[in-house]
C-alpha atoms as a PDB file:
ATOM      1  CA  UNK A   1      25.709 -22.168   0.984  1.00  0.00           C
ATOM      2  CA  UNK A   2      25.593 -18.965   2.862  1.00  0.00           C
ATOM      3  CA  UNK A   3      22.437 -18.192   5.533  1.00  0.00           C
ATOM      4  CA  UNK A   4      19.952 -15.603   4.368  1.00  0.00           C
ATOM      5  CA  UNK A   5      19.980 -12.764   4.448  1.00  0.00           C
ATOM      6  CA  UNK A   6      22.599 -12.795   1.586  1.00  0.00           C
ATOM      7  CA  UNK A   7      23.648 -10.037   0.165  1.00  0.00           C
ATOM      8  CA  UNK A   8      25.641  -9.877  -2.934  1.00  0.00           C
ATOM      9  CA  UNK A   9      28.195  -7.704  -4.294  1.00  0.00           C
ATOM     10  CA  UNK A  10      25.917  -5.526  -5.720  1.00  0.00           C
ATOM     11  CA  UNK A  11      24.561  -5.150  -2.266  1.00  0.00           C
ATOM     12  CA  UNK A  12      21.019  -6.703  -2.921  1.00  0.00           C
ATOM     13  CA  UNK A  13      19.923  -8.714  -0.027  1.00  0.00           C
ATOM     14  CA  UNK A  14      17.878 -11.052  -1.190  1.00  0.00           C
ATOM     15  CA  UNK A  15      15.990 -11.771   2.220  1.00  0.00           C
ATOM     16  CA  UNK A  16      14.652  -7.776   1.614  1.00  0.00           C
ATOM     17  CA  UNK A  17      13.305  -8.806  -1.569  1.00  0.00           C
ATOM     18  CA  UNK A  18      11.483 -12.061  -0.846  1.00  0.00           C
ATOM     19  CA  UNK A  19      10.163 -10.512   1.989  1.00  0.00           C
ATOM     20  CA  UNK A  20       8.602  -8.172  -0.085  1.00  0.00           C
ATOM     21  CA  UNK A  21       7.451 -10.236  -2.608  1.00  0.00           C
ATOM     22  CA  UNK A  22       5.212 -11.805  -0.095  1.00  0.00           C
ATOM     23  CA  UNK A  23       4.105  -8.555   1.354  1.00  0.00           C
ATOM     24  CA  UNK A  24       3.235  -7.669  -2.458  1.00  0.00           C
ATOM     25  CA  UNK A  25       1.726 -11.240  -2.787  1.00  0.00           C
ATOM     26  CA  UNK A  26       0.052 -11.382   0.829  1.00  0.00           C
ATOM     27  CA  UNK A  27      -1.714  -8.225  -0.319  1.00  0.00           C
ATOM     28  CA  UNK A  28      -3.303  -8.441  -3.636  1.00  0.00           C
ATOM     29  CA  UNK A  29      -4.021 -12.037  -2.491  1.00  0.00           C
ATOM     30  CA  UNK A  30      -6.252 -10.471   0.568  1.00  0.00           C
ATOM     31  CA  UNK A  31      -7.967  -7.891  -2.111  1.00  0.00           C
ATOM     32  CA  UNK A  32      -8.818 -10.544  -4.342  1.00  0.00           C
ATOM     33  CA  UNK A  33     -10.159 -12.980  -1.652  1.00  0.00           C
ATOM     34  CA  UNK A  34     -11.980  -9.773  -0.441  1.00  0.00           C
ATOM     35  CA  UNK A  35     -13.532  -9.143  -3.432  1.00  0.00           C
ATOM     36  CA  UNK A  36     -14.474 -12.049  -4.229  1.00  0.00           C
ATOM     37  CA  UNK A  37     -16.450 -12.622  -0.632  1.00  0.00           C
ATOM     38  CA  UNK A  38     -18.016  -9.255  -1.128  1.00  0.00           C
ATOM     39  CA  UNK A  39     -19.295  -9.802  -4.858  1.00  0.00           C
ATOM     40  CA  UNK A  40     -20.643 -13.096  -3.947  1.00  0.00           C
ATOM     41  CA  UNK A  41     -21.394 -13.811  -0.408  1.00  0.00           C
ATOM     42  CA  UNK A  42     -20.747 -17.024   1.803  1.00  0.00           C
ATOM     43  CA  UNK A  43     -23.273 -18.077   3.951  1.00  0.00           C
ATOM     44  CA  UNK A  44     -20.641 -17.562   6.522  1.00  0.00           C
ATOM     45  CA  UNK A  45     -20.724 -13.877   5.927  1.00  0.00           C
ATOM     46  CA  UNK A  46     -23.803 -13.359   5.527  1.00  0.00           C
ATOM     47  CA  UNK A  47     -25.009 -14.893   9.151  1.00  0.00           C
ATOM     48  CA  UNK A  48     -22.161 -12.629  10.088  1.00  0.00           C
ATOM     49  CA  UNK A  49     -24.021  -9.127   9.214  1.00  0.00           C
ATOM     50  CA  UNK A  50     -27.407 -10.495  10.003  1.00  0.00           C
ATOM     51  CA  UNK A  51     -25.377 -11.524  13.662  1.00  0.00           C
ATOM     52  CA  UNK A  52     -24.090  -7.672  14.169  1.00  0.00           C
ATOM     53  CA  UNK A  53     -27.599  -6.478  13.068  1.00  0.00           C
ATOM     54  CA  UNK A  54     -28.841  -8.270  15.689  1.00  0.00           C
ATOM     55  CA  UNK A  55     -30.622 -10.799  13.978  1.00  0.00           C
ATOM     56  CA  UNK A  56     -30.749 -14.394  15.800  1.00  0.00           C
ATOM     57  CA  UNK A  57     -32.627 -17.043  13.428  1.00  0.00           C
ATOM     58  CA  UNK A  58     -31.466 -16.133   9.772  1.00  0.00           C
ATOM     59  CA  UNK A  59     -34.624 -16.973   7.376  1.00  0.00           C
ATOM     60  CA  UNK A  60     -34.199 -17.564   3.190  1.00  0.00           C
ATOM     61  CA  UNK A  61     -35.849 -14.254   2.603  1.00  0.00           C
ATOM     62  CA  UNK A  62     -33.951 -12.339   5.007  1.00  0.00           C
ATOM     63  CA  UNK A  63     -30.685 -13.975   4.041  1.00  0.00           C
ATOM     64  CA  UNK A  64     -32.060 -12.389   0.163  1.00  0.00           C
ATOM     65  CA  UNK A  65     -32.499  -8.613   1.565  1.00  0.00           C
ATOM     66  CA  UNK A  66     -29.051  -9.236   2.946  1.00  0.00           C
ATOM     67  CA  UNK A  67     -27.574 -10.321  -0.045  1.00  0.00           C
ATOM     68  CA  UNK A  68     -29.129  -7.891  -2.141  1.00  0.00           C
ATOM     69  CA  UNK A  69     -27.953  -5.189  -0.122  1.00  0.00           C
ATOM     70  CA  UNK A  70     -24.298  -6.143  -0.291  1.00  0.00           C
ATOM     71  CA  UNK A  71     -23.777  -3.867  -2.817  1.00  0.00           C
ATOM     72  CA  UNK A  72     -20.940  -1.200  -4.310  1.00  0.00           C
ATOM     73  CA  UNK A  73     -23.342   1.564  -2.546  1.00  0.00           C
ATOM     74  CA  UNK A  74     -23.956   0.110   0.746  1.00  0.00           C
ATOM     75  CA  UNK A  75     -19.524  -1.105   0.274  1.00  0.00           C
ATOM     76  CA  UNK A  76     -19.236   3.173  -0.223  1.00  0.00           C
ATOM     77  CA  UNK A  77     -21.343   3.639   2.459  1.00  0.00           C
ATOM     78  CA  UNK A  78     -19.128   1.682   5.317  1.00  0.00           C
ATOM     79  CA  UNK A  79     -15.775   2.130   3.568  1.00  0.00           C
ATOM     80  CA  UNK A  80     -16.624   6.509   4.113  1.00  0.00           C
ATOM     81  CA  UNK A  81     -17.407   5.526   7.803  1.00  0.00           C
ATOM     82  CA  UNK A  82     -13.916   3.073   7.639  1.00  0.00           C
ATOM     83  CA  UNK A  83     -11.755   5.991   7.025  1.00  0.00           C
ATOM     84  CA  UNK A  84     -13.634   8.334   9.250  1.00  0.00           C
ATOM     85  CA  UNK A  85     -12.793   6.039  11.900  1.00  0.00           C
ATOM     86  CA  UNK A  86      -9.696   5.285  11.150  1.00  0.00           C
ATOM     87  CA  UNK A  87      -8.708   9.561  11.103  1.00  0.00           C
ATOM     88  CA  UNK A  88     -10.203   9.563  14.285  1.00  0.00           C
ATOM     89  CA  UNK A  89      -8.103   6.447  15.655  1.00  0.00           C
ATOM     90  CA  UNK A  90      -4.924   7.086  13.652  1.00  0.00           C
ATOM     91  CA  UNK A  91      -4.755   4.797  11.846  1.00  0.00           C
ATOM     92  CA  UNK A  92      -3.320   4.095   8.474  1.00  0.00           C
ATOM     93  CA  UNK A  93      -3.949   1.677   5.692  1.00  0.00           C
ATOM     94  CA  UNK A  94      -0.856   0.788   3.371  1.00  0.00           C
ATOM     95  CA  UNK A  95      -2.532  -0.350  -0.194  1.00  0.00           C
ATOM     96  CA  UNK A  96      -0.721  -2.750  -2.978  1.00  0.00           C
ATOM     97  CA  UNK A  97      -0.553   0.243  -4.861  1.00  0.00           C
ATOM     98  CA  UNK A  98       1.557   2.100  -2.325  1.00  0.00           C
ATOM     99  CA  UNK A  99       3.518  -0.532  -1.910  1.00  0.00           C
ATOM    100  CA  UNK A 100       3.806  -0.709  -5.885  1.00  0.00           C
ATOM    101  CA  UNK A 101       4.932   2.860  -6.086  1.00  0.00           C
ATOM    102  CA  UNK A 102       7.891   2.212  -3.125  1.00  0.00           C
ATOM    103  CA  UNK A 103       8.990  -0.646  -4.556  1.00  0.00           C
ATOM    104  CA  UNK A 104       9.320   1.097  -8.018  1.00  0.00           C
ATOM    105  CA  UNK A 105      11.011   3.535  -6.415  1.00  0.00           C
ATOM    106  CA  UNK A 106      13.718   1.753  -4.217  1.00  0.00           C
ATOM    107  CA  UNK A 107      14.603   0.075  -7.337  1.00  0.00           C
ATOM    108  CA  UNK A 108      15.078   3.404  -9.691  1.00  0.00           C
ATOM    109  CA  UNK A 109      17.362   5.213  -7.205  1.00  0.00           C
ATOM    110  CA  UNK A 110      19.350   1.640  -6.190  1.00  0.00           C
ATOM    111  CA  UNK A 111      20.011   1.492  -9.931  1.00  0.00           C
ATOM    112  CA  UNK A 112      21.918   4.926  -9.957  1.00  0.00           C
ATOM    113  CA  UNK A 113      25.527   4.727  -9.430  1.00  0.00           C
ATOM    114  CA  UNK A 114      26.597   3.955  -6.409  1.00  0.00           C
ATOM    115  CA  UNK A 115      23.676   3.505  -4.531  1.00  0.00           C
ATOM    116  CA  UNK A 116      22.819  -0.212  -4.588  1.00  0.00           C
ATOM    117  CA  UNK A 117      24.703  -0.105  -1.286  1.00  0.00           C
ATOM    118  CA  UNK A 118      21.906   1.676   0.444  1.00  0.00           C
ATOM    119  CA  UNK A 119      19.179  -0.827   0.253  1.00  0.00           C
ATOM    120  CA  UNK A 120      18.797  -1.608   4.069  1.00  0.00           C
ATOM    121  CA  UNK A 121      18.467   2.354   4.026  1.00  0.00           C
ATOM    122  CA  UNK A 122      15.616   3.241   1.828  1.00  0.00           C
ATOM    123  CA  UNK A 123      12.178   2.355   3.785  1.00  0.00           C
ATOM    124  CA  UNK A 124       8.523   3.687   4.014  1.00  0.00           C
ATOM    125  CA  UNK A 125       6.211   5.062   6.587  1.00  0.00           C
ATOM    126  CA  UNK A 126       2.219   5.410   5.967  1.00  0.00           C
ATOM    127  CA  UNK A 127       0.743   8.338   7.333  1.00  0.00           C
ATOM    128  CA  UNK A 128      -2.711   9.338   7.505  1.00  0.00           C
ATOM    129  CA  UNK A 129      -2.721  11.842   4.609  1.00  0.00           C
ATOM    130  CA  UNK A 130       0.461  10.296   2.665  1.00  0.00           C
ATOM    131  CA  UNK A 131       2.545   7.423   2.362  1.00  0.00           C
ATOM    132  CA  UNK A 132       6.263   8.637   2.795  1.00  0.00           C
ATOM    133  CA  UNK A 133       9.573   6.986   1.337  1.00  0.00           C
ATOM    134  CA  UNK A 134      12.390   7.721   3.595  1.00  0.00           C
ATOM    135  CA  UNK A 135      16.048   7.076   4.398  1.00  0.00           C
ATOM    136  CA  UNK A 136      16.816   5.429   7.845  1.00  0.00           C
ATOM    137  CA  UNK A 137      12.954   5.351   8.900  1.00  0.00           C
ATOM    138  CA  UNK A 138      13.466   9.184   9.588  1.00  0.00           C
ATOM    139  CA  UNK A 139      11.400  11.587   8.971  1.00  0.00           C
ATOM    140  CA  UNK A 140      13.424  14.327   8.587  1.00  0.00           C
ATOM    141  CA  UNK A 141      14.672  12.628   5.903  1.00  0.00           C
ATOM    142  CA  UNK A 142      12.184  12.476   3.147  1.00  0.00           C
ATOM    143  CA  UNK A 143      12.932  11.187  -0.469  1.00  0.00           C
ATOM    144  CA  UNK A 144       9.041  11.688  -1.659  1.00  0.00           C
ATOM    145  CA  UNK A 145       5.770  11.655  -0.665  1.00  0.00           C
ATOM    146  CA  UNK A 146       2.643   9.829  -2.210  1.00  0.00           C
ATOM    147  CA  UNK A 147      -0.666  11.008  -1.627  1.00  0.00           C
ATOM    148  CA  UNK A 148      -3.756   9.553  -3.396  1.00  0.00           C
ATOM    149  CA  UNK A 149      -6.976  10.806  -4.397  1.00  0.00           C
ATOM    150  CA  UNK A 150     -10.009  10.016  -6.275  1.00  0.00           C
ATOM    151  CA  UNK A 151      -8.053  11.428  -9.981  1.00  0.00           C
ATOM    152  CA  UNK A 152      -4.820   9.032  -9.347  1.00  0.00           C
ATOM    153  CA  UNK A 153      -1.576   9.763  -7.690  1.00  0.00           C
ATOM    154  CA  UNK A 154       0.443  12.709  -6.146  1.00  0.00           C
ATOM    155  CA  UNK A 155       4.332  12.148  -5.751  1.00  0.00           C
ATOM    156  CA  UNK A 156       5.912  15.388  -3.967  1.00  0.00           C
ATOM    157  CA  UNK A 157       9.550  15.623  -4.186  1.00  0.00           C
ATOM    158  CA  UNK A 158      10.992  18.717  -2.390  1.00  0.00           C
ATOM    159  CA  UNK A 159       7.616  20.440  -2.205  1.00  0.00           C
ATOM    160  CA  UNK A 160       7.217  19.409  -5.821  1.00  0.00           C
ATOM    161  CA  UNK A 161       4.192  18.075  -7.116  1.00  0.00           C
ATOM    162  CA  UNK A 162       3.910  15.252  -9.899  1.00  0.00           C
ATOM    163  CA  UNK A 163       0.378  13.854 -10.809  1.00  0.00           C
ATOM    164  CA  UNK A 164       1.241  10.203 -11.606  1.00  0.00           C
ATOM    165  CA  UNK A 165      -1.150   7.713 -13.353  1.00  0.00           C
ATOM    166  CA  UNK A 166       1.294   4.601 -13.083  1.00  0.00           C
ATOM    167  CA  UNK A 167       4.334   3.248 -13.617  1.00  0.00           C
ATOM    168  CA  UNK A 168       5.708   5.039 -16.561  1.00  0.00           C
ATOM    169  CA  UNK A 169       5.024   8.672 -14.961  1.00  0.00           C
ATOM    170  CA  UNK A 170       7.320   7.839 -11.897  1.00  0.00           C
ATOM    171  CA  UNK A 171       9.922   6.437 -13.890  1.00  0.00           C
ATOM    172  CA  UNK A 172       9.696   9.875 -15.674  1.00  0.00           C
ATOM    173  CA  UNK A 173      10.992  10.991 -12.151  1.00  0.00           C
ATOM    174  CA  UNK A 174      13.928   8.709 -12.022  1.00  0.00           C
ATOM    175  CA  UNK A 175      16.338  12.400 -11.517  1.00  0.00           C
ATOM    176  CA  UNK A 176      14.369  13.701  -9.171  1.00  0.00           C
ATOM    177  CA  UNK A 177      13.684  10.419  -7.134  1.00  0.00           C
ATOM    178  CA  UNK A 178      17.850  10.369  -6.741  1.00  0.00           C
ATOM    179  CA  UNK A 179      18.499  13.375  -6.408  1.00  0.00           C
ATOM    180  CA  UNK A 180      16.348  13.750  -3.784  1.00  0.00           C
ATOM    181  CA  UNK A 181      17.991  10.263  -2.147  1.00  0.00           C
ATOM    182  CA  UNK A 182      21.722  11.030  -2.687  1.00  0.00           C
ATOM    183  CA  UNK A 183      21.365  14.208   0.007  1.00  0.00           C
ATOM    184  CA  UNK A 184      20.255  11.806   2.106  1.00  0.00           C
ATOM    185  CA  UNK A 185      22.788   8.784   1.235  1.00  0.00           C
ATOM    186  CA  UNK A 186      25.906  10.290   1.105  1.00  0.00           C
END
């Protein structure tokens, strides 16, 4: 029995795709458990706030107000200062449907002739403005681009812009997607 990572004819190495399995796992995992805290609140979590508020002896009816106010506006609220922090700082936040989209997309243009060989090749990058799927972690070397906003999905390919609302619309870009990786991969 041969050590991971193996990689078969076909030139799918299989330590690549349990490793992102689990990133694909790990995430919506986290999202669920954070939902779940959020829409109802440990005690844990709530001394937690009432801590960074300031607070020192947490009382029932102060432990309520807190509750109460853990809510989808007051969520909006800190999630808009979130991602003004985060432009400030840098810093970028790679979502399970990001991850989705790349993984979606590795597998269309690996399926093409002649290009399952390229799989160690074909990686991502998140920006601050756009998550970018590239060849050799380069980017010069841009396959696409994904950019989300509050209507759904942007995939650019070559300056190109596709509004995508899930899986079927960027499998509707299968050409384009290898095209755009075979001047890359060749």
């Amino acid at each position: 029995m041969s050590e991971l990572p193996f990689e078969n004819p076909d030139g799918i190495v299989v330590k690549e795709i349990i490793e992102e399995a689990y990133e694909i796992y790990f995430l919506e995992n986290f999202e669920s458990a954070l939902f779940k805290e959020l829409s109802e609140p440990s005690d844990e979590f709530i001394k937690a706030v009432y801590k960074n508020m300031g607070g020192k002896s947490l009382r029932a009816k102060t432990r309520k107000s807190i509750e109460e106010l853990i809510n989808s506006k007051s969520l909006q609220t800190a999630v808009n200062s979130l991602i003004e922090e985060e432009i400030k700082t840098g810093g970028e936040i790679t979502t399970a449907e990001e991850i989705n989209y790349y993984n979606i997309i590795k597998a269309l243009i690996l399926q093409a002739r002649g290009m399952s060989k390229f799989t160690n090749r074909i990686s991502y990058r998140d920006q601050k403005t756009r998550f970018n799927i590239l060849v050799d972690d380069n980017n010069s070397k841009i396959i696409c681009q994904i950019k989300s906003n509050t209507k759904g999905s942007i995939v650019i390919i070559n300056d190109k812009q596709y509004e995508v609302g899930g899986i079927e619309d960027v499998v509707n870009l299968k050409k384009e997607l290898i095209e755009s990786a075979q001047a890359y991969l060749k």
